[in-house]
N, C-alpha and C. Protein backbone atom coordinates (compact mmCIF):
# COMPACT_ATOMS: atom_id res chain seq x y z
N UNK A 1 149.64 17.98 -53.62
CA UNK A 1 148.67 18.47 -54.59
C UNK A 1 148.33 17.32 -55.54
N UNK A 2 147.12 16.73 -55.59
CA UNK A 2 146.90 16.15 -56.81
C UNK A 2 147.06 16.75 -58.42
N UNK A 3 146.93 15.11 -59.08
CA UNK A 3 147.63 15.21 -60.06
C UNK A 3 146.59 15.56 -61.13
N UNK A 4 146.28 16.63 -61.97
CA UNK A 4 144.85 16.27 -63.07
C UNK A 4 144.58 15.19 -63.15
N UNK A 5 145.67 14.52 -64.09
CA UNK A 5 144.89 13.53 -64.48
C UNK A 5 144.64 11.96 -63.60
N UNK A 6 144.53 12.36 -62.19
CA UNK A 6 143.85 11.83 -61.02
C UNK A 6 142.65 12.26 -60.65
N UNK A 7 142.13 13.13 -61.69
CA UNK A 7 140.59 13.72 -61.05
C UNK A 7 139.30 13.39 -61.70
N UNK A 8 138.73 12.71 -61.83
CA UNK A 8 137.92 11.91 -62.63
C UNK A 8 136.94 13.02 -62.74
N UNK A 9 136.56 13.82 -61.66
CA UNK A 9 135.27 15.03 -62.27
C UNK A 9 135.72 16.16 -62.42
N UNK A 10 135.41 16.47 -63.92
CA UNK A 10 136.24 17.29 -64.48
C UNK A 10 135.04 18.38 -64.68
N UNK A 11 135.38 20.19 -65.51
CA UNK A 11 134.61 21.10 -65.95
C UNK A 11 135.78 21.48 -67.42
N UNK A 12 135.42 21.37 -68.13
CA UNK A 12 136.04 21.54 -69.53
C UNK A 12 135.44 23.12 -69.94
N UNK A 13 136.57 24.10 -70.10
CA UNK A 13 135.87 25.48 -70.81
C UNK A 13 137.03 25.68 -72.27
N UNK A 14 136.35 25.50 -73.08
CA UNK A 14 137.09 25.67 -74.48
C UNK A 14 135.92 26.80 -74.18
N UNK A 15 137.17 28.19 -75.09
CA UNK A 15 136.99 29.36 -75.81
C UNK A 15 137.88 29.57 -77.26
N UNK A 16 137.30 30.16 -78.26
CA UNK A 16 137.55 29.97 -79.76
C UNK A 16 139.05 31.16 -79.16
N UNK A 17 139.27 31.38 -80.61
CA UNK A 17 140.18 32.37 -80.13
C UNK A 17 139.71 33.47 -80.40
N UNK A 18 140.48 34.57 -79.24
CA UNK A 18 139.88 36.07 -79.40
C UNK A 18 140.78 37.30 -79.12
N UNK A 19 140.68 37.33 -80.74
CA UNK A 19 141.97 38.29 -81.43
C UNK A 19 140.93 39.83 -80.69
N UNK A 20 140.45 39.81 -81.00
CA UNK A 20 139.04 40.97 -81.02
C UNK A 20 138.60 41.14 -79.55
N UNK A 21 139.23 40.16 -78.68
CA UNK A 21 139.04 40.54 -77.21
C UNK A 21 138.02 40.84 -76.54
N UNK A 22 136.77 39.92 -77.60
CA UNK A 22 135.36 40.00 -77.20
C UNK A 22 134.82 39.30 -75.95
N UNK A 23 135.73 38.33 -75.93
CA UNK A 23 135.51 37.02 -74.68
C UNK A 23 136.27 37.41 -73.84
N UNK A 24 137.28 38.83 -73.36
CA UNK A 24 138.35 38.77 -72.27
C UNK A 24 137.30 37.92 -70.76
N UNK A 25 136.37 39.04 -70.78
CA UNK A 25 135.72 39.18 -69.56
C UNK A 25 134.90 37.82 -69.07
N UNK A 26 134.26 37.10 -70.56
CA UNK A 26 133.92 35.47 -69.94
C UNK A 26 135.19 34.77 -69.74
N UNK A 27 136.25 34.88 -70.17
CA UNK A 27 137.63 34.11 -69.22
C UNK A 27 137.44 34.40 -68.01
N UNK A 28 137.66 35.55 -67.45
CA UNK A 28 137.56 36.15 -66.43
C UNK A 28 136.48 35.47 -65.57
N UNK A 29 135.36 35.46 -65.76
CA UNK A 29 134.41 35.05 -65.31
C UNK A 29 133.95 34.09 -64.63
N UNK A 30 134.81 32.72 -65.85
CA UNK A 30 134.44 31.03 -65.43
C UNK A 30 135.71 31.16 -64.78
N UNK A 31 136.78 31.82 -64.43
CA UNK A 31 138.05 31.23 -64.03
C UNK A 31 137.29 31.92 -62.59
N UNK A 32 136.96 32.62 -62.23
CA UNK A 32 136.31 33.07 -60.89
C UNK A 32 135.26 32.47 -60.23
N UNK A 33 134.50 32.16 -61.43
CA UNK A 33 133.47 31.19 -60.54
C UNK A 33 134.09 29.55 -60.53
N UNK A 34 134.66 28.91 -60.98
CA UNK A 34 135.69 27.45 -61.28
C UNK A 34 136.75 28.00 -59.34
N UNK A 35 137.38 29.17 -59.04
CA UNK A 35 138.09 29.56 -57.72
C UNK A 35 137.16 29.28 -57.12
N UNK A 36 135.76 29.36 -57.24
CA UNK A 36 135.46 29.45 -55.48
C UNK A 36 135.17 28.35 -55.14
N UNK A 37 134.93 26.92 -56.18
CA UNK A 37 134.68 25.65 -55.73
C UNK A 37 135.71 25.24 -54.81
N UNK A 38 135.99 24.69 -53.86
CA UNK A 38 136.80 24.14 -52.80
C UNK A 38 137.45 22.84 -53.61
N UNK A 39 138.74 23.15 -53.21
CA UNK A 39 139.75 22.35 -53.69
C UNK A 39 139.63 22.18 -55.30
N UNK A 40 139.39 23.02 -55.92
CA UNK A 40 139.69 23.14 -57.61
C UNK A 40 140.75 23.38 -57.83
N UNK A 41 141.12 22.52 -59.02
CA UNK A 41 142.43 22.81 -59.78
C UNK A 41 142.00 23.50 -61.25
N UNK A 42 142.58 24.24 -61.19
CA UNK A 42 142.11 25.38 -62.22
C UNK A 42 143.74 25.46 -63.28
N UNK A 43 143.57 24.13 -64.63
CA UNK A 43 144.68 23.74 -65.42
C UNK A 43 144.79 24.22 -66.53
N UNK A 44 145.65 24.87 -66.97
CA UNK A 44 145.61 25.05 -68.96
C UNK A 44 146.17 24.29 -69.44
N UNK A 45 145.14 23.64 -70.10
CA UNK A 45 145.89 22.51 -71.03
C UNK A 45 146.27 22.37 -71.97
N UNK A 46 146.81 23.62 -72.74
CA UNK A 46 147.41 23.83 -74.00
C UNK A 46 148.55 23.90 -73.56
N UNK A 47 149.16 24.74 -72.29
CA UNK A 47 150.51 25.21 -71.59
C UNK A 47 151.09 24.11 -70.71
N UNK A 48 150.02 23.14 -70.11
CA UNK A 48 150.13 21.80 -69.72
C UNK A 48 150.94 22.25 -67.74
N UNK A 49 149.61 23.52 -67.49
CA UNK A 49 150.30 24.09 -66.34
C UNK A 49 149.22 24.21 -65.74
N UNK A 50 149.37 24.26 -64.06
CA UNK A 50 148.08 24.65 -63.16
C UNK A 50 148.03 26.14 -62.88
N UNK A 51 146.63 26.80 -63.42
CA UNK A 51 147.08 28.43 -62.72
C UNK A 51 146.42 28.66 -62.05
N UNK A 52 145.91 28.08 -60.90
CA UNK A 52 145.48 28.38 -59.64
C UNK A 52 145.03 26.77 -59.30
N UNK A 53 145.47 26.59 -57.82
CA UNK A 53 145.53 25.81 -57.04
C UNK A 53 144.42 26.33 -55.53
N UNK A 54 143.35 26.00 -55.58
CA UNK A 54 142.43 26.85 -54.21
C UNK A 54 142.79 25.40 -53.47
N UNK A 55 143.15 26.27 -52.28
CA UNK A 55 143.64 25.46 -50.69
C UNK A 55 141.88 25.22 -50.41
């Protein structure tokens, strides 16, 4: 598996925070459309973890 920071083309999604749970569903959203690109690494980089790896 490559490494992030071996991937020079990146998609950056900052969301504010949401106490109010107004944004659940755009998380939801870009993390589904970001899966179906082939071979995406889908990273949180606050947790400094990969949460989905598409084969």
């Amino acid at each position: 598996m490559p490494e992030v920071k071996d991937c020079p083309e990146r998609i950056r999604f900052v969301f504010p925070p949401d106490h109010g749970e107004e944004f659940t569903n755009h998380f939801i959203w870009a993390i589904s459309y970001l899966s179906a690109i082939p071979d995406a690494i889908i990273f949180d980089e606050t947790n400094k973890r990969s949460l989905a790896k598409i084969p």
